[in-house]
N, C-alpha and C. Protein backbone atom coordinates (compact mmCIF):
# COMPACT_ATOMS: atom_id res chain seq x y z
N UNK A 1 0.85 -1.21 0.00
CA UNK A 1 0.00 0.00 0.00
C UNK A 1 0.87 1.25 0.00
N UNK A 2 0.85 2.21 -1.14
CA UNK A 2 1.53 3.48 -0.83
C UNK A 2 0.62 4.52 0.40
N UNK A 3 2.30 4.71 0.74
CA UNK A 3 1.90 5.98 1.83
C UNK A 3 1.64 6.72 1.20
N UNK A 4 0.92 7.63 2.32
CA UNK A 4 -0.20 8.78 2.05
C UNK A 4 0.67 10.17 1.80
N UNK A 5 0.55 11.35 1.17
CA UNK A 5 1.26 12.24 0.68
C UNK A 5 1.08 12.89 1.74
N UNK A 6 2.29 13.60 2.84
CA UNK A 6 2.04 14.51 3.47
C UNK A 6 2.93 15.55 2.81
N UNK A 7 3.47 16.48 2.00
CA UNK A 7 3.91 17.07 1.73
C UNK A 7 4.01 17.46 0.08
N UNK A 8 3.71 18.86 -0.23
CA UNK A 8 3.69 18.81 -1.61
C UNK A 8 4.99 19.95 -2.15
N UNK A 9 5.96 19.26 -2.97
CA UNK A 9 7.25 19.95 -3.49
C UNK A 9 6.07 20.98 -5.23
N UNK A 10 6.70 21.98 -4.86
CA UNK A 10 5.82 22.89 -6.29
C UNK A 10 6.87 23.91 -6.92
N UNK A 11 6.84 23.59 -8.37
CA UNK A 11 7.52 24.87 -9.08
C UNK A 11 6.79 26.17 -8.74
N UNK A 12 6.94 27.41 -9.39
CA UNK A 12 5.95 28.33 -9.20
C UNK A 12 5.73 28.59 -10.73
N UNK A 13 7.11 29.13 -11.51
CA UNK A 13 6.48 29.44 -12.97
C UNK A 13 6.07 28.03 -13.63
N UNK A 14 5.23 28.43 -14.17
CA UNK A 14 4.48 27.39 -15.03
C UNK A 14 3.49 26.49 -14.70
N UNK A 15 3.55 26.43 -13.28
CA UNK A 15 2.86 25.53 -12.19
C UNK A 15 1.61 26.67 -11.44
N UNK A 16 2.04 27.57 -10.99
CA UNK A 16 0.73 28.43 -10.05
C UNK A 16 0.99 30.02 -10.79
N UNK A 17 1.87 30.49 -11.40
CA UNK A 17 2.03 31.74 -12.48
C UNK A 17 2.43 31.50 -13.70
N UNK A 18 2.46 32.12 -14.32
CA UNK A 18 3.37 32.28 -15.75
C UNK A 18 4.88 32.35 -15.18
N UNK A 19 5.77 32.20 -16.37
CA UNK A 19 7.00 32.29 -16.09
C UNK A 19 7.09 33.70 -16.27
N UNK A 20 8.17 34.05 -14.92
CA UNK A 20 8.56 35.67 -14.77
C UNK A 20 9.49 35.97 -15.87
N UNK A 21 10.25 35.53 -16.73
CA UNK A 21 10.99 36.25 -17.74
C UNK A 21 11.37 35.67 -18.35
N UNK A 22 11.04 34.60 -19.17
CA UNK A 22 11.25 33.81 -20.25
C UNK A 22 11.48 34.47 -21.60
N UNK A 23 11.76 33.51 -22.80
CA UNK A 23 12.22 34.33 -23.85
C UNK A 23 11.03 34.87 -24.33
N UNK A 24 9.69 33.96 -24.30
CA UNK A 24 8.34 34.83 -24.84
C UNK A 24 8.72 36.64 -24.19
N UNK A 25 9.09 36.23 -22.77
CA UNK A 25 8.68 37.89 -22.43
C UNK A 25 9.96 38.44 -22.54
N UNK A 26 10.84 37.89 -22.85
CA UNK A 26 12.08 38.98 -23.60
C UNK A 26 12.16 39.40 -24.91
N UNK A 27 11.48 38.46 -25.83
CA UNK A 27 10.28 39.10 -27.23
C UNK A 27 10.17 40.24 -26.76
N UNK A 28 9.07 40.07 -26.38
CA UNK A 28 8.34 41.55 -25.92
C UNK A 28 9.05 42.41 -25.83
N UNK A 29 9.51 42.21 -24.51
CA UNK A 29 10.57 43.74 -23.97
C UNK A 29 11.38 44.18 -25.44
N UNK A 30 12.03 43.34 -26.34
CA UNK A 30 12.75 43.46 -27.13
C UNK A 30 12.14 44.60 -28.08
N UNK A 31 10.55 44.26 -28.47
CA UNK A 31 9.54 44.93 -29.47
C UNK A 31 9.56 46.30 -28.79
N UNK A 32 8.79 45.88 -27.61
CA UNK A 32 8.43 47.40 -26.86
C UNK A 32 9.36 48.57 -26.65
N UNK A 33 10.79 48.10 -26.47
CA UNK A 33 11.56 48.78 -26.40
C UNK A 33 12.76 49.23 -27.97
N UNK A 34 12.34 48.52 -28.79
CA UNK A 34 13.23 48.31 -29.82
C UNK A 34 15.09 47.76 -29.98
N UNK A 35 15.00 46.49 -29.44
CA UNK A 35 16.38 46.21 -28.68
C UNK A 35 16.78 45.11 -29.54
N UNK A 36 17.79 44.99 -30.01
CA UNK A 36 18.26 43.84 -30.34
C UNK A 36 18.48 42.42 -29.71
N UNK A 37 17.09 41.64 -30.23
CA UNK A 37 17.01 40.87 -29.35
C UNK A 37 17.96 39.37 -29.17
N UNK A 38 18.34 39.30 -30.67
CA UNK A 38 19.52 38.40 -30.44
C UNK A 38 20.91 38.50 -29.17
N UNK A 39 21.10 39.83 -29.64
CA UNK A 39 22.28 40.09 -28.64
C UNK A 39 21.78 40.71 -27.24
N UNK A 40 20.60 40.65 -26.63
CA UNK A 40 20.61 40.89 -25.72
C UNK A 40 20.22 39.47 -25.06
N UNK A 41 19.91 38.20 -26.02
CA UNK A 41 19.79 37.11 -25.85
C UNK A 41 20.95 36.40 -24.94
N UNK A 42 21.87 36.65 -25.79
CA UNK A 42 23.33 36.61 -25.50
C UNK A 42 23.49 36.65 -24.37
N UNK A 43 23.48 37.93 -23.81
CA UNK A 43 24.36 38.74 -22.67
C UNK A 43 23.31 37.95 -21.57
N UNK A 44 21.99 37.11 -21.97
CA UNK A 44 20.76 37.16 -20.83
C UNK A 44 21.62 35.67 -20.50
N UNK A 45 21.65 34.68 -21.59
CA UNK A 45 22.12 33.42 -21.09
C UNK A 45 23.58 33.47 -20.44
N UNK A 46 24.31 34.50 -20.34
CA UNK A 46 25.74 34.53 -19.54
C UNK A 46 25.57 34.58 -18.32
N UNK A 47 24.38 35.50 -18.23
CA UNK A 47 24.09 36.38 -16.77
C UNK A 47 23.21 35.56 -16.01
N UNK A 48 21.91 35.18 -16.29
CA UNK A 48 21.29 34.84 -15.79
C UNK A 48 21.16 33.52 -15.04
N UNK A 49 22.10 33.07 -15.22
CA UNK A 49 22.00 31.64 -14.00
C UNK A 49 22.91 32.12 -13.06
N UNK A 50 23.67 32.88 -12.55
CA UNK A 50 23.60 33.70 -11.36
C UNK A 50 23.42 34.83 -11.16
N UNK A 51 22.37 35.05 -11.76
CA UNK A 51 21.69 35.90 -11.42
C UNK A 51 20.06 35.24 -10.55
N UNK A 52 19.82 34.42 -11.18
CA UNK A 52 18.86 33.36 -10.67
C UNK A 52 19.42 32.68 -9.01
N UNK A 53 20.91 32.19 -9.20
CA UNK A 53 21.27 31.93 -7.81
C UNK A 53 21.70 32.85 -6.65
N UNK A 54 21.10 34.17 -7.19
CA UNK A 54 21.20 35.13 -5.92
C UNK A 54 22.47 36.03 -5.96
N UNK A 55 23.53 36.02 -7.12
CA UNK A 55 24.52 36.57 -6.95
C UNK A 55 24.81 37.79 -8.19
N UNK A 56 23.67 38.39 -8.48
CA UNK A 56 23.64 39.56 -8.60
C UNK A 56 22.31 40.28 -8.72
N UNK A 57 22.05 41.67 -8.33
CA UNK A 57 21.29 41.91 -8.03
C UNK A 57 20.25 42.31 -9.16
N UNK A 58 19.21 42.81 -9.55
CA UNK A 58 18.43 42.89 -10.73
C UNK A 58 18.58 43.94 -11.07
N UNK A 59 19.28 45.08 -11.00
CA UNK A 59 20.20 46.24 -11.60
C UNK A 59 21.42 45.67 -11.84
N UNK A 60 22.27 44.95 -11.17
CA UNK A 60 23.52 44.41 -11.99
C UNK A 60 23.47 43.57 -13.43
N UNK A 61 22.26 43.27 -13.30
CA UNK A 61 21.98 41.88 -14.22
C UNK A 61 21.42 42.77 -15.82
N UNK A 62 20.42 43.78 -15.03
CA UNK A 62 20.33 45.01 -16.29
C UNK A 62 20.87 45.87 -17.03
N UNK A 63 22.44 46.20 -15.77
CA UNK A 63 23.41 46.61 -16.70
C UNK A 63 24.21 45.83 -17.44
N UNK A 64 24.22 44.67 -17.16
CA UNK A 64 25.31 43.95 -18.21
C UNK A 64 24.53 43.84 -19.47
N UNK A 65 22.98 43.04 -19.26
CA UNK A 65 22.25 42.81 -20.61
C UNK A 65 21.24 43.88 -21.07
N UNK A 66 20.77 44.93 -20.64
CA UNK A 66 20.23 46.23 -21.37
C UNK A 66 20.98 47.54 -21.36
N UNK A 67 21.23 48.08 -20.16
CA UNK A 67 22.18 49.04 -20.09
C UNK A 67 23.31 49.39 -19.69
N UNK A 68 24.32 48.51 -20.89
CA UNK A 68 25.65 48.40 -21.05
C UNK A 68 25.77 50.23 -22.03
N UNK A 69 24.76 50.17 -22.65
CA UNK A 69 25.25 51.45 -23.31
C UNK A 69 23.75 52.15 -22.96
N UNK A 70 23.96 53.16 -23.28
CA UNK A 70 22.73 54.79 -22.96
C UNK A 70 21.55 54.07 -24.05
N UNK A 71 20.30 54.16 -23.27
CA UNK A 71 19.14 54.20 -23.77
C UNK A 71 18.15 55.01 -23.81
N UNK A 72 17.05 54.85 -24.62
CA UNK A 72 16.57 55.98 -24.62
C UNK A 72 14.95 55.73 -23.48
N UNK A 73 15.18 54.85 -22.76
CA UNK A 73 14.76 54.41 -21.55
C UNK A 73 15.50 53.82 -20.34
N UNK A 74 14.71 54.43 -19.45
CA UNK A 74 14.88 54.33 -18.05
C UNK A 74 14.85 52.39 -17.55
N UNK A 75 16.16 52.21 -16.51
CA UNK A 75 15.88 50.96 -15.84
C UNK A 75 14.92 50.70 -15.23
N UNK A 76 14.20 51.85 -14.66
CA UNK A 76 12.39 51.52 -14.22
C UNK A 76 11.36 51.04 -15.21
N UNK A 77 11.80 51.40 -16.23
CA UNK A 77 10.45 51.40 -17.15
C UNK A 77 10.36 49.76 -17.59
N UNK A 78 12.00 49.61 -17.86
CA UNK A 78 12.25 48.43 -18.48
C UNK A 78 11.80 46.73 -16.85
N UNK A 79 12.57 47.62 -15.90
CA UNK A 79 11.92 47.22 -14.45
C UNK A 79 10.69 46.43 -14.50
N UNK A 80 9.62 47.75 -14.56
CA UNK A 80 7.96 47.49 -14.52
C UNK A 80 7.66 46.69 -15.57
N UNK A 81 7.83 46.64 -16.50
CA UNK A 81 7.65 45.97 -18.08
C UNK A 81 7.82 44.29 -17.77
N UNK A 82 9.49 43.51 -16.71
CA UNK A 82 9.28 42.60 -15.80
C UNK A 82 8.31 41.95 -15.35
N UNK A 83 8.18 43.18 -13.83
CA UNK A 83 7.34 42.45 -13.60
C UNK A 83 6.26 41.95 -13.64
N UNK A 84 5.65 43.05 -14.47
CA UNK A 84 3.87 43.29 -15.45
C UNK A 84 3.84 41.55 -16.33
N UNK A 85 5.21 41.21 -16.73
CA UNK A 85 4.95 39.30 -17.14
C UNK A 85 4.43 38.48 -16.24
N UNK A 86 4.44 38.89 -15.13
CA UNK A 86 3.89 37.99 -13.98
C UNK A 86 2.10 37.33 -14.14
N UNK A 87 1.55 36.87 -14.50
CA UNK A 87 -0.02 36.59 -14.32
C UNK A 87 -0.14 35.07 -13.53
N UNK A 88 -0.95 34.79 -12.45
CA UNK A 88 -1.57 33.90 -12.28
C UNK A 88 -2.29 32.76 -13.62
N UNK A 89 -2.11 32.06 -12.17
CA UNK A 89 -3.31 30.88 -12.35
C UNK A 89 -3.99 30.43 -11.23
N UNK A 90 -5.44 31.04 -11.24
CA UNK A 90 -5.83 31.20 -10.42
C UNK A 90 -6.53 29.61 -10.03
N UNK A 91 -6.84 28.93 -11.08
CA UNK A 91 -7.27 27.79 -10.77
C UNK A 91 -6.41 26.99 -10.26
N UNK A 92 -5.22 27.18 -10.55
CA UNK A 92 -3.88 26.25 -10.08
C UNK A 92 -3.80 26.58 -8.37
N UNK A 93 -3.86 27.76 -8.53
CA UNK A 93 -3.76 28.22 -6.44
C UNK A 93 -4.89 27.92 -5.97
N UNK A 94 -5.85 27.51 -6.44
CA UNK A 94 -7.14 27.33 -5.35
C UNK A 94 -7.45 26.35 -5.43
N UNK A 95 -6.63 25.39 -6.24
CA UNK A 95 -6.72 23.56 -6.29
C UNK A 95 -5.65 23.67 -5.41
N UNK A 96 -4.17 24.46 -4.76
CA UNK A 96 -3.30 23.91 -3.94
C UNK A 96 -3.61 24.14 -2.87
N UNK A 97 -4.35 25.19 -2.46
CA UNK A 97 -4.78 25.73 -1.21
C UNK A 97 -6.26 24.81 -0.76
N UNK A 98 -6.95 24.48 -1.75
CA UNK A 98 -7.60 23.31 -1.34
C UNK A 98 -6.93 22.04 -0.98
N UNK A 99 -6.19 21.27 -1.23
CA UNK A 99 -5.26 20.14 -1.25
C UNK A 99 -4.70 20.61 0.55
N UNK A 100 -4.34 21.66 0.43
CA UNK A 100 -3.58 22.19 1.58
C UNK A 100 -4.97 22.14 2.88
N UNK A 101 -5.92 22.94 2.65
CA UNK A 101 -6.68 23.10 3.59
C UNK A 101 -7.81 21.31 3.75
N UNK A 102 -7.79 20.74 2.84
CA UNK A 102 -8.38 19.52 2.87
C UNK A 102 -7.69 18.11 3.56
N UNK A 103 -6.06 17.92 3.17
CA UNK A 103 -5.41 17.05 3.81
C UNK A 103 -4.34 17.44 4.50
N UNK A 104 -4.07 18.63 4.45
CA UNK A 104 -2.95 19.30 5.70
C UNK A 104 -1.54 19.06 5.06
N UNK A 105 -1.42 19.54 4.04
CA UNK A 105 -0.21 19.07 3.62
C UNK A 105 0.66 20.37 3.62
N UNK A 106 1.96 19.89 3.71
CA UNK A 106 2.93 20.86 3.62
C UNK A 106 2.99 21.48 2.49
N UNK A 107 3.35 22.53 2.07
CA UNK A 107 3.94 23.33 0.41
C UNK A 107 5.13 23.88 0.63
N UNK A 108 5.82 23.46 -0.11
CA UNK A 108 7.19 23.86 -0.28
C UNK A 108 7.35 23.90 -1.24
N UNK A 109 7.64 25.08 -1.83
CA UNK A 109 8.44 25.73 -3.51
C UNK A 109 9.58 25.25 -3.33
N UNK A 110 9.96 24.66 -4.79
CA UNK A 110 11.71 24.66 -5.15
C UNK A 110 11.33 24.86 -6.53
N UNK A 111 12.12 26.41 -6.72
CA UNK A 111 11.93 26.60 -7.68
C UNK A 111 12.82 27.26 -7.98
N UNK A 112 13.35 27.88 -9.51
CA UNK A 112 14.66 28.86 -10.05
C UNK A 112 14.24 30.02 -10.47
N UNK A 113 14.03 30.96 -9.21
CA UNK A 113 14.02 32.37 -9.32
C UNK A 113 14.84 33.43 -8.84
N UNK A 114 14.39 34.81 -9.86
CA UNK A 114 15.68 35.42 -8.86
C UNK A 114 14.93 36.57 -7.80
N UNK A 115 15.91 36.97 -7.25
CA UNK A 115 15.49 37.72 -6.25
C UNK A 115 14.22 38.58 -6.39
N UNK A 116 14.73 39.75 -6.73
CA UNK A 116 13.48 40.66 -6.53
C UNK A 116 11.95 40.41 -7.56
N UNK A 117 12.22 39.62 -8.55
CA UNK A 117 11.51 38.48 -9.10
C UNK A 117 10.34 37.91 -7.86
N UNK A 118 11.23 36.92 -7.47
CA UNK A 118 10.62 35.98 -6.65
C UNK A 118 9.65 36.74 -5.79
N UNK A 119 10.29 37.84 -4.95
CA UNK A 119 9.75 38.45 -3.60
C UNK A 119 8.37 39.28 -4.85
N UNK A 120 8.67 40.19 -5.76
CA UNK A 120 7.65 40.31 -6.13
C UNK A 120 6.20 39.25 -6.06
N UNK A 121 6.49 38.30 -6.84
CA UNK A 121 5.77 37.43 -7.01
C UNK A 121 4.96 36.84 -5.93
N UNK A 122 5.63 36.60 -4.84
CA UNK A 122 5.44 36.15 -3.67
C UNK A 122 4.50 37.25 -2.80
N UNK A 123 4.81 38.35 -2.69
CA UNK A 123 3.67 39.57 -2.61
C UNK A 123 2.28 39.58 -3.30
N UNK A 124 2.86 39.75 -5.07
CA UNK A 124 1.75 40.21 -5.43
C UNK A 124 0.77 39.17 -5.49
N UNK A 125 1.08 38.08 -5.46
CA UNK A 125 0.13 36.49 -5.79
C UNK A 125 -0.42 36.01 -4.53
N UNK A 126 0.29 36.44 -3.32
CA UNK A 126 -0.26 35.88 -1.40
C UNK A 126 0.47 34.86 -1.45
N UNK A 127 1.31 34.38 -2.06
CA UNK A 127 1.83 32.93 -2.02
C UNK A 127 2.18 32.63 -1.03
N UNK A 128 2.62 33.66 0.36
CA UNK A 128 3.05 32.50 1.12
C UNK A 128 1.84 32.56 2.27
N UNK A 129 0.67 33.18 1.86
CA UNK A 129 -0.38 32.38 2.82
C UNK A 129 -0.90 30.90 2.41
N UNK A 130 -0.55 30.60 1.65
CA UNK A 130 -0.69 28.80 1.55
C UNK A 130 0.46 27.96 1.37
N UNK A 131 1.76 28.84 1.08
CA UNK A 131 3.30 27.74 0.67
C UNK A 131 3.70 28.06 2.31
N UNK A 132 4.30 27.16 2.66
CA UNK A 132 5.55 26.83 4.07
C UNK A 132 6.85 27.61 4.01
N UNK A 133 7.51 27.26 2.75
CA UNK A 133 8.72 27.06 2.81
C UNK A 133 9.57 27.30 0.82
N UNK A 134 10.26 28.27 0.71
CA UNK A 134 10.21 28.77 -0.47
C UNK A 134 12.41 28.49 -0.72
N UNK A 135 12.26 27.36 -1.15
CA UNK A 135 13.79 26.67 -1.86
C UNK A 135 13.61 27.31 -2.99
N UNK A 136 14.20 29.17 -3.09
CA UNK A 136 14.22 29.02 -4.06
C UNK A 136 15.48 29.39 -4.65
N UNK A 137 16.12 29.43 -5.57
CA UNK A 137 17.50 29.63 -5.91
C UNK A 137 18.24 30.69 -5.77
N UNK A 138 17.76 31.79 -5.82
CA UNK A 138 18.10 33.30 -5.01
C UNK A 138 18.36 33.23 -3.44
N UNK A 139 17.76 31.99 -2.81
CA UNK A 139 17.85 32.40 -1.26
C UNK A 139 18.38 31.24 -1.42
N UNK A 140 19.15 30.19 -1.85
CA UNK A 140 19.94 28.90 -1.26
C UNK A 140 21.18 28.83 -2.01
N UNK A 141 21.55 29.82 -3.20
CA UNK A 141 22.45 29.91 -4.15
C UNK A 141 22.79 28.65 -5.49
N UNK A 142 22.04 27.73 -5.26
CA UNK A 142 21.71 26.81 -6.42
C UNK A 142 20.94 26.77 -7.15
N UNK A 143 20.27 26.09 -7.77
CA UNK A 143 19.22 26.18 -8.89
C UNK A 143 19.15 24.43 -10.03
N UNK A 144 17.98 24.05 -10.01
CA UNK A 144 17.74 23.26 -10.98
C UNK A 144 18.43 23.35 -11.85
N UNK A 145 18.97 22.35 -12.75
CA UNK A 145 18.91 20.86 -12.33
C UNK A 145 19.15 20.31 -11.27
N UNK A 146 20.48 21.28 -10.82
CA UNK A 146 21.21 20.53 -9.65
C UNK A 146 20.42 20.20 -8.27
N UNK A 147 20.83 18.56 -8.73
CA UNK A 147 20.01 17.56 -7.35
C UNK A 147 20.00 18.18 -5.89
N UNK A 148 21.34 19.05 -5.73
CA UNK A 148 21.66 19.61 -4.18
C UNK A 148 20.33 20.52 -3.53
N UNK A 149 19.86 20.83 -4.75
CA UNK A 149 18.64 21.74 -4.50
C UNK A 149 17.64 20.98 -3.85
N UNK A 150 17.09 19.84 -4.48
CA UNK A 150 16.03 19.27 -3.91
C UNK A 150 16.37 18.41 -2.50
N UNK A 151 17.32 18.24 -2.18
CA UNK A 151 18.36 17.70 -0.68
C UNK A 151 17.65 18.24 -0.42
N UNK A 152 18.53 19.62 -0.15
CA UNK A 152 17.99 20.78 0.53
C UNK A 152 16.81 20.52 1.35
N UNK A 153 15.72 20.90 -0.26
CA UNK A 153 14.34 20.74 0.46
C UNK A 153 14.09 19.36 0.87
N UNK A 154 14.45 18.03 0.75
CA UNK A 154 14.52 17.41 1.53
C UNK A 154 14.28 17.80 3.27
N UNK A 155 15.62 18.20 3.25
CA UNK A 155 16.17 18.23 4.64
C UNK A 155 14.90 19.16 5.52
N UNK A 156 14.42 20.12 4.94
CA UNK A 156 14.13 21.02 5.28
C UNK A 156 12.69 20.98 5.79
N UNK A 157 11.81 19.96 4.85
CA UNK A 157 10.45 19.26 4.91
C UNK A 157 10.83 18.42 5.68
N UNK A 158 11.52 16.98 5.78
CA UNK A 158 11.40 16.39 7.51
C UNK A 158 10.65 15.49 6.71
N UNK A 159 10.23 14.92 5.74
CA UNK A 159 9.11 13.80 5.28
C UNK A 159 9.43 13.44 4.19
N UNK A 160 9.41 11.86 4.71
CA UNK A 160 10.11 10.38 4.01
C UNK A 160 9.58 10.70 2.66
N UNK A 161 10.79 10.66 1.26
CA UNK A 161 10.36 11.12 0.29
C UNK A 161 9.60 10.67 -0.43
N UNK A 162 9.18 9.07 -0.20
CA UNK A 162 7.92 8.42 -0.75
C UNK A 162 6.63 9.24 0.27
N UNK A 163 6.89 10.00 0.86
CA UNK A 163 5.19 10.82 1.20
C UNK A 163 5.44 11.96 0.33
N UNK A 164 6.40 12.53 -0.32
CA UNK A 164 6.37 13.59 -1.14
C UNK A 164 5.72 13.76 -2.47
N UNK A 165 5.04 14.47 -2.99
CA UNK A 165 4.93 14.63 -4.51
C UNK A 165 5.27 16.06 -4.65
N UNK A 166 5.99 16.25 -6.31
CA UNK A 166 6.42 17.01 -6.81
C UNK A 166 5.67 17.63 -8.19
N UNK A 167 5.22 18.97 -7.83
CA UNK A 167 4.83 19.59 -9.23
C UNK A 167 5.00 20.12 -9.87
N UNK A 168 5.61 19.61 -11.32
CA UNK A 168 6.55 20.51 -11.75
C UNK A 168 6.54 20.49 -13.35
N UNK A 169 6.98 21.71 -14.43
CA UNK A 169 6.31 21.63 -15.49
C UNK A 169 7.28 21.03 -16.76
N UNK A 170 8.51 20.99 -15.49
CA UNK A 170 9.77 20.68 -16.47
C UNK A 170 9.87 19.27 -16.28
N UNK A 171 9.68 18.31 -17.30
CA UNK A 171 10.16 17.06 -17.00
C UNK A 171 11.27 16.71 -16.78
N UNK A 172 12.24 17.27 -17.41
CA UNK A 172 14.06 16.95 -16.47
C UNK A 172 13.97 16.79 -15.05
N UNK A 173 13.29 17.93 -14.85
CA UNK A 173 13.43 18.50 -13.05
C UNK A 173 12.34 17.23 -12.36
N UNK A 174 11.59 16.61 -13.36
CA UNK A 174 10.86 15.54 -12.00
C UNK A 174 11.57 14.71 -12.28
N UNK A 175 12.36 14.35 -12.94
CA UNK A 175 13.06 12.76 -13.18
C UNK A 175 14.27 12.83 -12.37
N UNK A 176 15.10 14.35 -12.11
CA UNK A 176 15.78 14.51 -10.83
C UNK A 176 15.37 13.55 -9.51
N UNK A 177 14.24 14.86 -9.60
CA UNK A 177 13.18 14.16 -7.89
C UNK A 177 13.37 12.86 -7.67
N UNK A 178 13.11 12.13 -8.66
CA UNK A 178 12.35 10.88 -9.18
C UNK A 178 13.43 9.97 -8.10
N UNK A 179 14.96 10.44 -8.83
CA UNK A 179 15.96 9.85 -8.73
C UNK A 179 16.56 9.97 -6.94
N UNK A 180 15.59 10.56 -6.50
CA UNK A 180 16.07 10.80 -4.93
C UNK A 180 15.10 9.90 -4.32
N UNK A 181 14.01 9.61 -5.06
CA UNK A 181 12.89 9.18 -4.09
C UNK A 181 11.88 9.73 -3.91
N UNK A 182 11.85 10.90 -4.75
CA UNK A 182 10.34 11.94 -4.77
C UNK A 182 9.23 11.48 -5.85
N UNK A 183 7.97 10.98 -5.46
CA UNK A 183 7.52 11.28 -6.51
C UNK A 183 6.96 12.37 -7.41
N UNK A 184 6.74 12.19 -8.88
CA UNK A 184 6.61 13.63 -9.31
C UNK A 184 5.53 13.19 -10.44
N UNK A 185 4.79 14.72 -10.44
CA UNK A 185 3.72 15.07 -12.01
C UNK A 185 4.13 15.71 -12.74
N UNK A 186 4.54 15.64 -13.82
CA UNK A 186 5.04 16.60 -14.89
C UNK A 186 3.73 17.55 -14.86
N UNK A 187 3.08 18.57 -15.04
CA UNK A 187 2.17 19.02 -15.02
C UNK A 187 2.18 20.14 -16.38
N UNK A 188 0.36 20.09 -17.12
CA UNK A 188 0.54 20.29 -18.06
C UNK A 188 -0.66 21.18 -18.19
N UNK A 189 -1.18 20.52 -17.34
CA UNK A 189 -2.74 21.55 -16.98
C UNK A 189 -3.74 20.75 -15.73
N UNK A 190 -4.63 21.96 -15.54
CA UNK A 190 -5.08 21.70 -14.01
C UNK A 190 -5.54 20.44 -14.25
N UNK A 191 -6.50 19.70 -15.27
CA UNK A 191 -7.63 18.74 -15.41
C UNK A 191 -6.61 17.14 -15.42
N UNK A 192 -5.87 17.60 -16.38
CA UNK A 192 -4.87 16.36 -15.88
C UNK A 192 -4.37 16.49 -14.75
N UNK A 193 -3.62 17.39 -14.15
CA UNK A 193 -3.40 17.11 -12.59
C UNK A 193 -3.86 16.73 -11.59
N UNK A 194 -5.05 17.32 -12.22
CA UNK A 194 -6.10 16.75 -10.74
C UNK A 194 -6.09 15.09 -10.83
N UNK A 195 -6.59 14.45 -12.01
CA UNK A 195 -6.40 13.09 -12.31
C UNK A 195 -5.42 12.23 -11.81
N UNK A 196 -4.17 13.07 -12.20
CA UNK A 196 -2.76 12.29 -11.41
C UNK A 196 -3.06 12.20 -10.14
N UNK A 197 -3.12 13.48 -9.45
CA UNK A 197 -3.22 13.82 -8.09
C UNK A 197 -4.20 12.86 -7.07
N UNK A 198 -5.20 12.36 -7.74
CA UNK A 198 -5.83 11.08 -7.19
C UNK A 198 -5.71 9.97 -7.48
N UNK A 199 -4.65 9.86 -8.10
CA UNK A 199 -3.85 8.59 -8.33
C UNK A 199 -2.89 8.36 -7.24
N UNK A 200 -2.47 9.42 -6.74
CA UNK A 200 -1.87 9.44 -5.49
C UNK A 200 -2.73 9.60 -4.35
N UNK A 201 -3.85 9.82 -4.28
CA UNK A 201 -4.71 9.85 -3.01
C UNK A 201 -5.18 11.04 -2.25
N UNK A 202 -4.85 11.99 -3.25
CA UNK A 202 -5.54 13.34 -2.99
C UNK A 202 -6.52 13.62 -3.96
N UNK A 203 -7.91 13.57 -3.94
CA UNK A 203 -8.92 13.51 -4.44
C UNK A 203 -9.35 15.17 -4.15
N UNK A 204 -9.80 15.28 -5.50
CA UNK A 204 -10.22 16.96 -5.28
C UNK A 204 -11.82 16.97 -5.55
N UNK A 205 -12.50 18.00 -5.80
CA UNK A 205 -13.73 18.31 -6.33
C UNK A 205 -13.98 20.01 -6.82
N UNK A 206 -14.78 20.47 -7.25
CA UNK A 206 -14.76 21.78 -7.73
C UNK A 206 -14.82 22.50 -6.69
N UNK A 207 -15.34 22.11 -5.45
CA UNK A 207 -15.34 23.09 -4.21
C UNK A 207 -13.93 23.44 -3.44
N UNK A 208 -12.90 22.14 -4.02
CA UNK A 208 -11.59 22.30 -3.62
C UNK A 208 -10.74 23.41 -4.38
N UNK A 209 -10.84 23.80 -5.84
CA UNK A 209 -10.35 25.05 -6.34
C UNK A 209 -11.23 26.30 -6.77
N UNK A 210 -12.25 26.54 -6.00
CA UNK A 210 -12.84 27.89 -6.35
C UNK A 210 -12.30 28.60 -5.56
């Protein structure tokens, strides 16, 4: 008989928001602002995986890949433009906060964000009135793939990793889990999740995500 899930491991982009700055939304910025988006492509994949692990700040990260030279916009504008990529899913948070308020389960994010990113997000969405515990790569200095990350949250949750499930949109990143002992949903949308999700023994209903 599998044990019962007390604890749920969750990405955030792609899983309960949109992704905060992906290349769709560096398109954009690229259009809106008129920027060369190849080469600011460039300078984004040098920077941005530590910048993601917390080791530079989101003005350092803007001067290397937008304002290396004079623009004819402001780092605020380009700033707000950020974080304005942010949108929910609102059905996704009120199926976890049901799950949460129905079988008492833990939430713990491990996820690869960066700082003032994350804390935005985490504000503007309420996230941590239903998440525990937020592994995310800005505050532990690692970042997905790397397995050390999900230790971590291991260590940190306290619960045998066959009670764990993992939700997450990247399939690399659950076959990680997988490989520690976590189980995981690739997740692709709410209607299939929910399906998985009572395959594991958390049974939802529509009163669980309104």
């Amino acid at each position: 008989m599998n044990k019962p899930i007390k604890t749920l491991f969750l990405d955030i982009g792609g899983v309960l928001l949109t992704n905060g700055w992906d290349h769709h939304a560096r398109q954009r910025a690229a259009e809106k602002f008129d920027l060369d988006h190849s080469e600011m492509e460039i300078r984004h994949k040098m920077t941005f995986p530590i910048y993601e692990e917390g080791k530079l700040t989101l003005e350092e990260h803007l001067k290397l890949t937008v304002f290396y030279k004079k623009r004819k916009f402001t780092a605020e504008e380009f700033r707000d433009l950020i974080f304005a990529q942010s949108k929910s899913y609102p059905e996704m948070i009120g199926l976890i906060r049901g799950l949460k308020t129905k079988y008492g389960v833990k939430i713990i994010v491990v996820s690869n964000e960066a700082r003032e990113l994350n804390a935005y997000r985490i504000q503007k969405f309420k996230l941590n009135e239903f998440i525990d515990a937020f592994i995310s790569s800005c505050f532990v200095g690692m970042r997905k793939p790397d397995a050390q990350i999900f230790r971590l949250a291991l260590d940190i949750a306290q619960t045998d990793p066959e009670q764990i499930l993992y939700l997450e949109n990247t399939a690399m990143f659950v076959e990680i889990a997988r490989g520690l002992g976590i189980q995981g949903i690739v997740h692709t949308d709410r209607d299939s999740t929910v399906v998985q999700l009572a395959a594991f023994g958390l049974q939802t209903d529509e009163r669980d995500y309104l």
